[in-house]
N, C-alpha and C. Protein backbone atom coordinates (compact mmCIF):
# COMPACT_ATOMS: atom_id res chain seq x y z
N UNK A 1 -33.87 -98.00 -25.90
CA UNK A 1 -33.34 -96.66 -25.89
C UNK A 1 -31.83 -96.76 -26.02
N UNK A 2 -31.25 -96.07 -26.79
CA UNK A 2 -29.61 -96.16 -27.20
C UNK A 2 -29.24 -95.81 -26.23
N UNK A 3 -29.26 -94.66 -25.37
CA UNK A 3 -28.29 -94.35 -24.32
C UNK A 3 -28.47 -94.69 -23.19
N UNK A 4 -29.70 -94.30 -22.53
CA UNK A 4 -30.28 -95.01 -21.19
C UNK A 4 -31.30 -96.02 -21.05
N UNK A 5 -31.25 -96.67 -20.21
CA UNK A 5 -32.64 -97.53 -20.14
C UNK A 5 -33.94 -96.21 -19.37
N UNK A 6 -35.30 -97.00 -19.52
CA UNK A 6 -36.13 -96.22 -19.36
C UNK A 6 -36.44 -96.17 -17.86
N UNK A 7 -35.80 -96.28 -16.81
CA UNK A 7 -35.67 -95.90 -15.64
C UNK A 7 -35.07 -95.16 -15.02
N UNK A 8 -33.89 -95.23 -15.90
CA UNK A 8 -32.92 -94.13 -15.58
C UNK A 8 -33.36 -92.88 -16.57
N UNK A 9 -33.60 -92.72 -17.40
CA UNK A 9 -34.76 -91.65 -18.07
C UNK A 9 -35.55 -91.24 -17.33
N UNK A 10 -36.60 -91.98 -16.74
CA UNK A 10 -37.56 -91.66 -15.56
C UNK A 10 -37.10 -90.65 -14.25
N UNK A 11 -35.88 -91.06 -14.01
CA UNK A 11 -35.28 -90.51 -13.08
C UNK A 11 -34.81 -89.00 -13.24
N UNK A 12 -34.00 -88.78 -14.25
CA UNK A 12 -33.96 -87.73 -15.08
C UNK A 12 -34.74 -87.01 -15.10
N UNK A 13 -36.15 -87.35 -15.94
CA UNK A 13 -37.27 -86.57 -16.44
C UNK A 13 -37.82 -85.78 -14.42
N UNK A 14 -37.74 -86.77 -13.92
CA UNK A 14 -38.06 -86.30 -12.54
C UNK A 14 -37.29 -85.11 -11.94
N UNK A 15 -36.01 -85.35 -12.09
CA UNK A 15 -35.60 -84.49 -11.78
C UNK A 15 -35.77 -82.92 -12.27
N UNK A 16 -36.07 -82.91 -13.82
CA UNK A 16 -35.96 -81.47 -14.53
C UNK A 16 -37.63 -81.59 -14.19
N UNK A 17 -38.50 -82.12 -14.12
CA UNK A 17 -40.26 -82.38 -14.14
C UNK A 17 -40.66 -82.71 -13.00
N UNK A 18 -40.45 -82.21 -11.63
CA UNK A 18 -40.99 -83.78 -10.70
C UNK A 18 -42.73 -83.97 -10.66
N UNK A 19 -42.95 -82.49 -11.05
CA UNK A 19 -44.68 -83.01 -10.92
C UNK A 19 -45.36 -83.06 -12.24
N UNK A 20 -44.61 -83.63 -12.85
CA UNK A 20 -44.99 -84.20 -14.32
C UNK A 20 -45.13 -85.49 -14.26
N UNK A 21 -46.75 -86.12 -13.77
CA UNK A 21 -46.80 -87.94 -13.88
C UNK A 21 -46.37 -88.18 -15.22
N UNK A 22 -45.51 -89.52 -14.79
CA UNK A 22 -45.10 -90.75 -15.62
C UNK A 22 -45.65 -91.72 -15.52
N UNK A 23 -46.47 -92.46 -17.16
CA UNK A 23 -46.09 -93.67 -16.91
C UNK A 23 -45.28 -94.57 -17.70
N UNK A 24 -44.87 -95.59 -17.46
CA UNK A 24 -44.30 -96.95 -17.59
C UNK A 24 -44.70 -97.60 -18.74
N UNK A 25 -44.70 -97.65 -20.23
CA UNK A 25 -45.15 -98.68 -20.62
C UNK A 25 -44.07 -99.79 -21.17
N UNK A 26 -44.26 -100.61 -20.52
CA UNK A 26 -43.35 -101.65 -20.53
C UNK A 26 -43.41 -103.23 -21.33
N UNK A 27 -42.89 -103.86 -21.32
CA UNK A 27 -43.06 -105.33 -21.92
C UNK A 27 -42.49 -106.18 -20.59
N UNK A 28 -41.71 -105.37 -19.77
CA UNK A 28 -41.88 -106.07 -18.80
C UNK A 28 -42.49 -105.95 -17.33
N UNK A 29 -43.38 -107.01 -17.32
CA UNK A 29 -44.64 -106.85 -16.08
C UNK A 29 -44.42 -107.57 -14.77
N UNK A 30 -42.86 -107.54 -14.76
CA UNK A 30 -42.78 -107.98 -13.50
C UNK A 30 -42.98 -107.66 -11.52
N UNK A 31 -43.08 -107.56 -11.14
CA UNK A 31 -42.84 -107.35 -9.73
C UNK A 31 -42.16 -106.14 -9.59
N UNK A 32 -40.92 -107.09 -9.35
CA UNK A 32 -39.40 -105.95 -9.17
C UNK A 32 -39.21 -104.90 -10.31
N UNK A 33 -39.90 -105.10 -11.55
CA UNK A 33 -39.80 -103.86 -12.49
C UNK A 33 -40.67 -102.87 -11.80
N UNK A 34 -41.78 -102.88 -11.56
CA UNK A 34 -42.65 -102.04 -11.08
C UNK A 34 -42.56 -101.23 -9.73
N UNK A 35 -42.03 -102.48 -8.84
CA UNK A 35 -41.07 -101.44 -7.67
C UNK A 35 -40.35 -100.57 -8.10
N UNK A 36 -39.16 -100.91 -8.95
CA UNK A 36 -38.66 -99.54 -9.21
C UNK A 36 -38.72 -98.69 -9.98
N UNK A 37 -40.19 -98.64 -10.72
CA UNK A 37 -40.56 -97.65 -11.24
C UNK A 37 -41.71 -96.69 -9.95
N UNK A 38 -42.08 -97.03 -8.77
CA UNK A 38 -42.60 -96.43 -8.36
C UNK A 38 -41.79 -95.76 -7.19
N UNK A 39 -40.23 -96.59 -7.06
CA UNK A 39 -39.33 -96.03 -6.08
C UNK A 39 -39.02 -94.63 -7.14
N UNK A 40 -38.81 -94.87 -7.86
CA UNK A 40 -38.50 -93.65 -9.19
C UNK A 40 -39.51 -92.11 -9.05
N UNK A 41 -40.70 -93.10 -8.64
CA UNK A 41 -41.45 -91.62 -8.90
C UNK A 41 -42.86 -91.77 -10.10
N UNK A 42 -42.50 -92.91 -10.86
CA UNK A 42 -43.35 -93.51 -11.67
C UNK A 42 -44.84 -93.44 -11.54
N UNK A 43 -45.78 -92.52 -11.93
CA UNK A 43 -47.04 -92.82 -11.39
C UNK A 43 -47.92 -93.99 -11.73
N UNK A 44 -47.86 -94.32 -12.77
CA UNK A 44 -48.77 -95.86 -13.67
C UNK A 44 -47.73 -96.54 -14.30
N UNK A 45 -47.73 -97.74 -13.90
CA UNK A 45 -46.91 -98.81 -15.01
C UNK A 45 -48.37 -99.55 -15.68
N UNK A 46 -47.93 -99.92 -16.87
CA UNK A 46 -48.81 -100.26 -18.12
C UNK A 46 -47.94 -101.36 -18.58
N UNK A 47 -48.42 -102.47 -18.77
CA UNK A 47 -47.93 -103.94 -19.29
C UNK A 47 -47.96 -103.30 -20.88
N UNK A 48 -47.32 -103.78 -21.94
CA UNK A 48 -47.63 -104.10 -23.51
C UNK A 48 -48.39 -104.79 -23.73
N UNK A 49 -49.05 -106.22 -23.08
CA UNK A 49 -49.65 -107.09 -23.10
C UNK A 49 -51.06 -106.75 -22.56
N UNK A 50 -50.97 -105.78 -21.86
CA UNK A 50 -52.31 -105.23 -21.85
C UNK A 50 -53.27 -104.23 -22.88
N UNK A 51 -54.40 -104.46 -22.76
CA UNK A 51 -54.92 -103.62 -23.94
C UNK A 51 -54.76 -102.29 -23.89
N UNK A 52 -54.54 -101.44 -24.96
CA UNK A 52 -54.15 -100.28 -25.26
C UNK A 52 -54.58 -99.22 -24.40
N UNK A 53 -56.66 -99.77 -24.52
CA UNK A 53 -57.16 -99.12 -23.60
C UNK A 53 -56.97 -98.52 -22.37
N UNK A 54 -56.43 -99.56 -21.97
CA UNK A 54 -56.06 -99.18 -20.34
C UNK A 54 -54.83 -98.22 -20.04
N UNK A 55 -53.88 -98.30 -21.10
CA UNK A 55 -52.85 -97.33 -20.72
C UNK A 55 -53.66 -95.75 -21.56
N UNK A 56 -54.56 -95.66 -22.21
CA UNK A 56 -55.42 -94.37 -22.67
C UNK A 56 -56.09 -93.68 -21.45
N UNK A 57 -56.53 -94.97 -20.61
CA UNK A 57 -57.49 -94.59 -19.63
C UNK A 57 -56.53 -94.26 -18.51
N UNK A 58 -55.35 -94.66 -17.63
CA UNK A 58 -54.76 -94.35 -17.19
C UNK A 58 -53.77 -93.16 -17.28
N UNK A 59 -53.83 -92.92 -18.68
CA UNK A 59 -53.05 -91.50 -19.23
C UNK A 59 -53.99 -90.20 -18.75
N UNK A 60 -55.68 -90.62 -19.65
CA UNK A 60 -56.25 -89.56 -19.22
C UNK A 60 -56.61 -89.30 -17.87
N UNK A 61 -56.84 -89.99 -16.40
CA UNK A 61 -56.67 -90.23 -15.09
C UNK A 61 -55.75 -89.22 -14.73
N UNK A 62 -54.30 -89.60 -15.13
CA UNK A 62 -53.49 -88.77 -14.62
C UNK A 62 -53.78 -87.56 -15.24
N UNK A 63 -53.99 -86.96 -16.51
CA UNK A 63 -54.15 -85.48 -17.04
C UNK A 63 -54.90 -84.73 -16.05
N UNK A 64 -56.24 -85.43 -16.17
CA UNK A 64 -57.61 -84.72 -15.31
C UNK A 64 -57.38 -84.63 -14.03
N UNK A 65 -56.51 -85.68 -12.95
CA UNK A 65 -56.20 -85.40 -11.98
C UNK A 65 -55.26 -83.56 -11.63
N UNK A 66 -54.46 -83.91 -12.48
CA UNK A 66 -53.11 -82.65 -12.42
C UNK A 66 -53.80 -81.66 -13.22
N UNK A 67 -54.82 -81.40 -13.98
CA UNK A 67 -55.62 -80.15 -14.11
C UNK A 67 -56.14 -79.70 -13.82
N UNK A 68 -56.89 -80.70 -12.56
CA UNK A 68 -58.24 -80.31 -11.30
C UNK A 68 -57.53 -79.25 -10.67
């Protein structure tokens, strides 16, 4: 991202959205990345390295949850 990284975006989006889940899809699957995407507010972090699937299935999770 040219101007911000995608945490500090996250943060942002929270602020104007807060009950708009986020997730994370990242390339990096570390530990400490994922802490602070959930100190953020982050609802799902999603590896790149994981199959696609799972960030589809975790997308639709969160929709159906917040439409119930």
């Amino acid at each position: 991202m040219p101007i911000m990284n995608g945490l500090d975006e996250a943060r942002e989006l929270k602020q104007v959205m807060p009950k708009v889940p986020l997730i994370m899809y990242s390339s990096f699957g570390d530990a400490f990345a994922e802490e602070q995407a959930r100190l953020i507010g982050i609802s799902e972090v999603v590896s790149k390295s994981q199959p696609v699937a799972i960030l589809v299935s975790k997308a639709r999770r969160l929709l159906y949850r917040n439409a119930a």
